[in-house]
Protein backbone atom coordinates (compact mmCIF):
# COMPACT_ATOMS: atom_id res chain seq x y z
CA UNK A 1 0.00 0.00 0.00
CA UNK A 2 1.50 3.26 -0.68
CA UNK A 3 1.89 6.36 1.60
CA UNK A 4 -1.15 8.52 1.86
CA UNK A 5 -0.82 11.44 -0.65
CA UNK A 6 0.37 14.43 0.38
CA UNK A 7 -2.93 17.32 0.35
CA UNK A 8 -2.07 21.24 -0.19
CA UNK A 9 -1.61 23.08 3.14
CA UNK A 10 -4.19 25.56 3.44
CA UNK A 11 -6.75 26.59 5.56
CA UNK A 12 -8.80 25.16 8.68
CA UNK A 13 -11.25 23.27 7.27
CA UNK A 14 -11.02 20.63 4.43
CA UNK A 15 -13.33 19.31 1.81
CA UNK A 16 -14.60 15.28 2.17
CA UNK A 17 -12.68 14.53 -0.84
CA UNK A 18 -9.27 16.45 0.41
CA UNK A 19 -9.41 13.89 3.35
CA UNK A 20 -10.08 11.32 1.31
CA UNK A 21 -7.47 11.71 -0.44
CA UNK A 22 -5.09 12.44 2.73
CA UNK A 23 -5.90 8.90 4.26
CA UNK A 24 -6.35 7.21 1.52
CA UNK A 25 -3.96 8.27 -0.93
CA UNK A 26 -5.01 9.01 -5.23
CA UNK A 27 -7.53 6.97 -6.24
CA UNK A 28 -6.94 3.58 -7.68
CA UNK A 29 -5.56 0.15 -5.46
CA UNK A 30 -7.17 1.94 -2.31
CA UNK A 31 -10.93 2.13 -3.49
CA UNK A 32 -12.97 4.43 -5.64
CA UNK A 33 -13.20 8.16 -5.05
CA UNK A 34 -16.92 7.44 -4.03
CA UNK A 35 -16.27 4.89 -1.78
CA UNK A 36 -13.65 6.34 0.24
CA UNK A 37 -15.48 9.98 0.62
CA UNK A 38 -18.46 7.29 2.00
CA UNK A 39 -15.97 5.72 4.62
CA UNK A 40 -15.90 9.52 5.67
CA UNK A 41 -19.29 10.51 5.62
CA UNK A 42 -20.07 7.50 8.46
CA UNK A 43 -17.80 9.53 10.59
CA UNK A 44 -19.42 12.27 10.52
CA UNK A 45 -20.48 13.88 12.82
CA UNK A 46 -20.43 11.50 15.94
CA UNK A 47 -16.72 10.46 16.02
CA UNK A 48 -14.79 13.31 13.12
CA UNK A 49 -15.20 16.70 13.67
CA UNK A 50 -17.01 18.12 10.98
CA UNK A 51 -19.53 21.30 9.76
CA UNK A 52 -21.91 21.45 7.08
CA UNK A 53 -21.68 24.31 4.91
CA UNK A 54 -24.17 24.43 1.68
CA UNK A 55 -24.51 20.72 0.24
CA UNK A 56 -20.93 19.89 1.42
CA UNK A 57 -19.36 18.60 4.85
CA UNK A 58 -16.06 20.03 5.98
CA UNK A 59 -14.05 18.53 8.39
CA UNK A 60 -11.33 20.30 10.84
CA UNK A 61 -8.00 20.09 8.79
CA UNK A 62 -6.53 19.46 12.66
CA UNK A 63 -8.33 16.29 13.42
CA UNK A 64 -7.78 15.02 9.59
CA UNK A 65 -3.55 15.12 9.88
CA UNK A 66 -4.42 13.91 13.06
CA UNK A 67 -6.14 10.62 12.37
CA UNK A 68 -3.76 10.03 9.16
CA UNK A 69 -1.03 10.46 11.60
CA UNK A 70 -1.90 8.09 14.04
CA UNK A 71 -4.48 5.61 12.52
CA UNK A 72 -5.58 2.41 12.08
CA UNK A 73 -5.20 1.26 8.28
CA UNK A 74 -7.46 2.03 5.64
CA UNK A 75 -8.60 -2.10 5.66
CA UNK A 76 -10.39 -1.25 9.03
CA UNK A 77 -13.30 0.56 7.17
CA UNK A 78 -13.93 -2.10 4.93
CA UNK A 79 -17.08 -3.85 5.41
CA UNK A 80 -16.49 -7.23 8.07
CA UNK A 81 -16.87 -9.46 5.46
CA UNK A 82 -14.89 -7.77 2.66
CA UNK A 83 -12.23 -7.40 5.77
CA UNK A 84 -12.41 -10.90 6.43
CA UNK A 85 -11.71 -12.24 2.75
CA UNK A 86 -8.77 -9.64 2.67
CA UNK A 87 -7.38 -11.04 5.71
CA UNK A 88 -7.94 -14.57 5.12
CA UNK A 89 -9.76 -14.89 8.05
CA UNK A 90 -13.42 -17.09 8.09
């Protein structure tokens, strides 16, 4: 898996997609662009820190680099049994 890609400094808040794209790293052998701004969403807003503004969630660029920091692997938000077949565990 490769190192989480590296999102423009700027600003307090960041788009869904930016931190998407900051845990996840560029679309492609880590999921679809949909599917990974979904893992998000379920976050939000009882466990990331995030507003609504318009039709779009923003979450606190702060607890983003945070969690990509310090976080579990992107396999954790995979679905049990999806997890289970990647881990070869039944």
């Amino acid at each position: 898996m490769s190192a989480p890609a590296q999102v423009e400094r700027a600003g307090l808040l960041m788009t869904v997609e930016e931190v998407a794209t900051l845990w996840f790293g560029e679309v492609g052998e880590n999921g679809s662009a949909s599917s990974n701004c979904q893992k998000i969403r379920r976050l939000i807003p009882e466990v990331l820190p995030a507003r609504r503004i318009g039709n779009r969630w923003y979450v606190s660029r702060a607890a983003a680099e945070s969690w990509a920091a310090g976080g579990d692997p992107a396999s954790v938000m995979a679905h049990p049994d999806t997890r289970e077949q990647r881990s070869g565990v039944r």
